[in-house]
C-alpha atoms as a PDB file:
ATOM      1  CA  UNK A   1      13.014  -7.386 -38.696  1.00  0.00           C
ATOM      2  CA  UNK A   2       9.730  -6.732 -41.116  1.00  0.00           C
ATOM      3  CA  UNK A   3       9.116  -9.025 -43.638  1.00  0.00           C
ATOM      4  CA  UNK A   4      10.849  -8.071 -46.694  1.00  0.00           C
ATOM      5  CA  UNK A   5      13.451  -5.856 -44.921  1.00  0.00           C
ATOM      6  CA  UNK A   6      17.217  -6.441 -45.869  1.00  0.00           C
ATOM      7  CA  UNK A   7      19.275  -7.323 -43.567  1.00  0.00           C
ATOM      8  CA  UNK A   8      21.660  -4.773 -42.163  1.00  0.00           C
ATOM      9  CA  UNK A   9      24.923  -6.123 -44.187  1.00  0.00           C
ATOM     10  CA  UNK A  10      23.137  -4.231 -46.957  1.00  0.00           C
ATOM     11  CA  UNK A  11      22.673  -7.845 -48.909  1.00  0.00           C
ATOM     12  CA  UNK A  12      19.832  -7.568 -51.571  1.00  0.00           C
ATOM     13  CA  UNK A  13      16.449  -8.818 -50.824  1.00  0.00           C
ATOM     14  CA  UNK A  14      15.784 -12.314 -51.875  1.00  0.00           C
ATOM     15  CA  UNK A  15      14.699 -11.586 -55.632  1.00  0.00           C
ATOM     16  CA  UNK A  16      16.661  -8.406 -56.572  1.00  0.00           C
ATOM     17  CA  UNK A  17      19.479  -8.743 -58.574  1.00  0.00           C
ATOM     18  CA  UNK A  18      22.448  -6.213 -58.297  1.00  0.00           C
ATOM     19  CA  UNK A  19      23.737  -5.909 -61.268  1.00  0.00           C
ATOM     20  CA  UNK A  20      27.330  -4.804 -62.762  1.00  0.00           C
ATOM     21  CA  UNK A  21      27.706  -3.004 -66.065  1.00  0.00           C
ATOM     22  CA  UNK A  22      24.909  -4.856 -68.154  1.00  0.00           C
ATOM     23  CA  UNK A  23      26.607  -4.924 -71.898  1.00  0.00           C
ATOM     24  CA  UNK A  24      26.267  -8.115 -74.447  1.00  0.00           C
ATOM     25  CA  UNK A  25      29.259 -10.465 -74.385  1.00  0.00           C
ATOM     26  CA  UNK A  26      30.061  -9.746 -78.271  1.00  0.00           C
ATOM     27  CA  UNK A  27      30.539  -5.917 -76.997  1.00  0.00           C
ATOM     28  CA  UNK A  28      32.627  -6.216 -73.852  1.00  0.00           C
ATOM     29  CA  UNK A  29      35.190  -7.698 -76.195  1.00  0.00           C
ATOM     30  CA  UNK A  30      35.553  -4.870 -78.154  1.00  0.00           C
ATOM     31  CA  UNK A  31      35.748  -2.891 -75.313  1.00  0.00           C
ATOM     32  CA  UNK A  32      38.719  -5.234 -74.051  1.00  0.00           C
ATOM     33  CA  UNK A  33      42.515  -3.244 -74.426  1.00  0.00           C
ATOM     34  CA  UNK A  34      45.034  -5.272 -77.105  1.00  0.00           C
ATOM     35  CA  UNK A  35      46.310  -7.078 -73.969  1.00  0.00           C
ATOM     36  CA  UNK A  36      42.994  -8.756 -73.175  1.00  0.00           C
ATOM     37  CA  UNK A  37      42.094  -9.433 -76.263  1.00  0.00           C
ATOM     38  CA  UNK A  38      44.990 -11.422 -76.448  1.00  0.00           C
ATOM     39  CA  UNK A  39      44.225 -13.312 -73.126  1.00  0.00           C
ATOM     40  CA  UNK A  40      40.670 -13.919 -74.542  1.00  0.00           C
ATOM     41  CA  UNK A  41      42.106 -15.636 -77.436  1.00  0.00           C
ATOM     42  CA  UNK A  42      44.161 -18.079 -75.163  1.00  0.00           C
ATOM     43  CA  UNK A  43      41.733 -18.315 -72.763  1.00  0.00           C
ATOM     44  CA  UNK A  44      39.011 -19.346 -75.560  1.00  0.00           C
ATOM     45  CA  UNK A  45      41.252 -21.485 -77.404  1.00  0.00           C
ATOM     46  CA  UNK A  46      41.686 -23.075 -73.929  1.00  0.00           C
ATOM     47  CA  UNK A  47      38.687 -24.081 -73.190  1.00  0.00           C
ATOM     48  CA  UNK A  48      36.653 -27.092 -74.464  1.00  0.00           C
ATOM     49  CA  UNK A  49      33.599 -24.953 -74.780  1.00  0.00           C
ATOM     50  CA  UNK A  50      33.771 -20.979 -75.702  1.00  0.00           C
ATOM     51  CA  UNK A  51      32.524 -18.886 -73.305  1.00  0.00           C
ATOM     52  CA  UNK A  52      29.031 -17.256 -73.610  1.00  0.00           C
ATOM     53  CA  UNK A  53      27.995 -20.993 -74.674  1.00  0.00           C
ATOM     54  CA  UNK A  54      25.841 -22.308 -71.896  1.00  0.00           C
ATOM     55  CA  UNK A  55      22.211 -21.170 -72.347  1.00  0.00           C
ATOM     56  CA  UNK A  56      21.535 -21.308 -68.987  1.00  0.00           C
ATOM     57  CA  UNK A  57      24.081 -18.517 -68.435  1.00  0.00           C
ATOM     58  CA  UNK A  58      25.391 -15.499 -70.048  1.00  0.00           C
ATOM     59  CA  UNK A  59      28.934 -13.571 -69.808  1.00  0.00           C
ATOM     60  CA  UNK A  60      30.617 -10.755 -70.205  1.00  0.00           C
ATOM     61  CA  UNK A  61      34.274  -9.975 -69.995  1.00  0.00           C
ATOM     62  CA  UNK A  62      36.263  -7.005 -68.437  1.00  0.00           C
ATOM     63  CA  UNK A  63      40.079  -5.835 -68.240  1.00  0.00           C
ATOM     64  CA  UNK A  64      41.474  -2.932 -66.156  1.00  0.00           C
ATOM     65  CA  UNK A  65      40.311  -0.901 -68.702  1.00  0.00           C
ATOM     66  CA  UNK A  66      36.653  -1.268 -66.900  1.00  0.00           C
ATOM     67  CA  UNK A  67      36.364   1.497 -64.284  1.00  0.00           C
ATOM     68  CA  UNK A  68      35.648  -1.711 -61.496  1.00  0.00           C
ATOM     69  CA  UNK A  69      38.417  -3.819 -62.224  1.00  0.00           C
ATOM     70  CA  UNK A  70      40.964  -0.883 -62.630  1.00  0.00           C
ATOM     71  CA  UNK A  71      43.141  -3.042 -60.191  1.00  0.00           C
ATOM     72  CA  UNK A  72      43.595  -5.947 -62.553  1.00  0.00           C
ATOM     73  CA  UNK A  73      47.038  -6.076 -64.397  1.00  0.00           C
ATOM     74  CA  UNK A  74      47.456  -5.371 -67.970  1.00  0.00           C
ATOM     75  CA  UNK A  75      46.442  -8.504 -69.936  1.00  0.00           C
ATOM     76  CA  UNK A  76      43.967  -9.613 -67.120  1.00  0.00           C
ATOM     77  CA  UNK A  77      40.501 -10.874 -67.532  1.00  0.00           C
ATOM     78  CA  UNK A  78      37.297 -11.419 -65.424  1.00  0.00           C
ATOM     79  CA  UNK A  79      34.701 -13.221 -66.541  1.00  0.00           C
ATOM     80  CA  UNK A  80      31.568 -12.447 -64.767  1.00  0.00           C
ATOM     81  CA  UNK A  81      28.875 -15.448 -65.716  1.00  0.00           C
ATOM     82  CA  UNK A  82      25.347 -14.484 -64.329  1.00  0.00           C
ATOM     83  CA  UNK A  83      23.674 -17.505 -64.275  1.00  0.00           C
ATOM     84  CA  UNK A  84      19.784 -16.727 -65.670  1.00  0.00           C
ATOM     85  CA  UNK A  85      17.221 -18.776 -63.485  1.00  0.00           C
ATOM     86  CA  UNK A  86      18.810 -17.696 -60.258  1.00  0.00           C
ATOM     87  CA  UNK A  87      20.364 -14.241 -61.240  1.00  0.00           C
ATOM     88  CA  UNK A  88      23.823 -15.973 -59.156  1.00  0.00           C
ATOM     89  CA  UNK A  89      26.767 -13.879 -60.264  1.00  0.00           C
ATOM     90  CA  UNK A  90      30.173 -15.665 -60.658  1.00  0.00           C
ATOM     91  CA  UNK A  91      33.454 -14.257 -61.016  1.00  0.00           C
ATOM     92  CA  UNK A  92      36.318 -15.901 -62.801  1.00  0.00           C
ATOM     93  CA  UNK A  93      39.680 -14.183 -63.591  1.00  0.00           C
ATOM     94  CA  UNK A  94      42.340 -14.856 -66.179  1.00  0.00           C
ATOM     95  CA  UNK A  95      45.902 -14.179 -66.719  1.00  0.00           C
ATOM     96  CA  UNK A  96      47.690 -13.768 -69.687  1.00  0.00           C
ATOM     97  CA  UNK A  97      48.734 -17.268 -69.948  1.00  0.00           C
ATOM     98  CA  UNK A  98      45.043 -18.574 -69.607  1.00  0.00           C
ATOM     99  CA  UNK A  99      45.214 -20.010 -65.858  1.00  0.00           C
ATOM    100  CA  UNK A 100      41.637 -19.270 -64.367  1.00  0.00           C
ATOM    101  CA  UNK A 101      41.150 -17.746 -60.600  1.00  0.00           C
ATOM    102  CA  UNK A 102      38.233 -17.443 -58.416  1.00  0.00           C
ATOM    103  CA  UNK A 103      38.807 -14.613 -56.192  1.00  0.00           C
ATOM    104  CA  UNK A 104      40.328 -11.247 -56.408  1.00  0.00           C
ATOM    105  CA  UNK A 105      42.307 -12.433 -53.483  1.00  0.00           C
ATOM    106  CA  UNK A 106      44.009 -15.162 -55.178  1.00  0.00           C
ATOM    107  CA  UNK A 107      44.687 -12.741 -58.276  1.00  0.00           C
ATOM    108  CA  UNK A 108      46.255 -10.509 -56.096  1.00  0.00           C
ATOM    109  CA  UNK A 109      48.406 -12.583 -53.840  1.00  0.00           C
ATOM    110  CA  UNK A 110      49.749 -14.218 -57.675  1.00  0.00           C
ATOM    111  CA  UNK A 111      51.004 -10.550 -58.659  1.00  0.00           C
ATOM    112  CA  UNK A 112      52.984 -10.588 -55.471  1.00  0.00           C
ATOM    113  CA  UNK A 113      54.356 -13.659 -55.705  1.00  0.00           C
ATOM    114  CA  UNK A 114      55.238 -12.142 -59.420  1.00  0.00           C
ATOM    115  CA  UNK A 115      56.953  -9.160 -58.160  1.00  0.00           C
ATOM    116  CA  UNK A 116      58.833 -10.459 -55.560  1.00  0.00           C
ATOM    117  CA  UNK A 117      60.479 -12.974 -57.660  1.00  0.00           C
ATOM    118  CA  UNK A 118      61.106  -9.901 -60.555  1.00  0.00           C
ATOM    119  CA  UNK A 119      62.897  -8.036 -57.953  1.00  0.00           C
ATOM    120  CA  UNK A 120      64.977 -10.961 -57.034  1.00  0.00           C
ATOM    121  CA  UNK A 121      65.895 -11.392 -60.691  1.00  0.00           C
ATOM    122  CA  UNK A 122      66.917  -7.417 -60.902  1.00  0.00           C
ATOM    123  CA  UNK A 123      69.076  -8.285 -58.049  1.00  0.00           C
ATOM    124  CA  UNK A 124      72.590  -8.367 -59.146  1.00  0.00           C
ATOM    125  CA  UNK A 125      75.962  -8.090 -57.620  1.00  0.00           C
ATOM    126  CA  UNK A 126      79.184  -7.396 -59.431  1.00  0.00           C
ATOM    127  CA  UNK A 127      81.952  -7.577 -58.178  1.00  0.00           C
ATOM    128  CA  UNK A 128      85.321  -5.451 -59.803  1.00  0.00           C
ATOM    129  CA  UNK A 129      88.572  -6.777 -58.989  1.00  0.00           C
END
């Protein structure tokens, strides 16, 4: 491989930053549905420092309203903190209640634990005599 090639996983070059939606933090919560606003208010009241605090990092929030994260659940959150002297992307998602997740896998196997124990609650039998 040349100097300065990629490799072939199609991982950015040492340098290069690949960036998401690049909005201010202050605007991404307006653009949040009523749900996650509501999650952002837990999930700042939450937390011993607000987010978008550190100065070595900055933050912006999505919901499933953002075309990327159309697969979160209504009243979702993710976080994504770029951290500024390395240009390091982290993700962190939030549910309604405030608990914090690190990977999209984790949200997702949490909705199906969710479901299955909603359809075991609409499971009824009644018996008539």
């Amino acid at each position: 491989m040349a100097e300065g090639e990629g490799s072939s996983r199609g991982q950015p070059k040492r340098g290069q930053i690949r960036k998401t939606e690049v909005i201010s933090y202050e605007k991404s919560i307006t653009q949040l549905s009523r749900e996650g606003r509501q999650t952002h208010l837990v999930v700042d009241r939450a937390r011993k420092t607000p987010l978008n605090t550190n100065s070595r990092s900055y933050s912006t929030v999505f919901d499933n309203t953002s075309p990327q994260y159309n697969w979160l659940r209504d009243g979702w959150l993710v976080e994504e903190r770029r951290i500024v002297l390395t240009g390091r992307l982290y993700r962190y998602y939030y549910d309604p209640l405030g608990q914090v997740y690190g990977t999209r896998y984790e949200v997702q196997q949490m909705c199906a634990y969710i479901d299955r124990n909603k359809n075991r609650k609409k499971q009824e039998i009644i018996i008539i005599d």
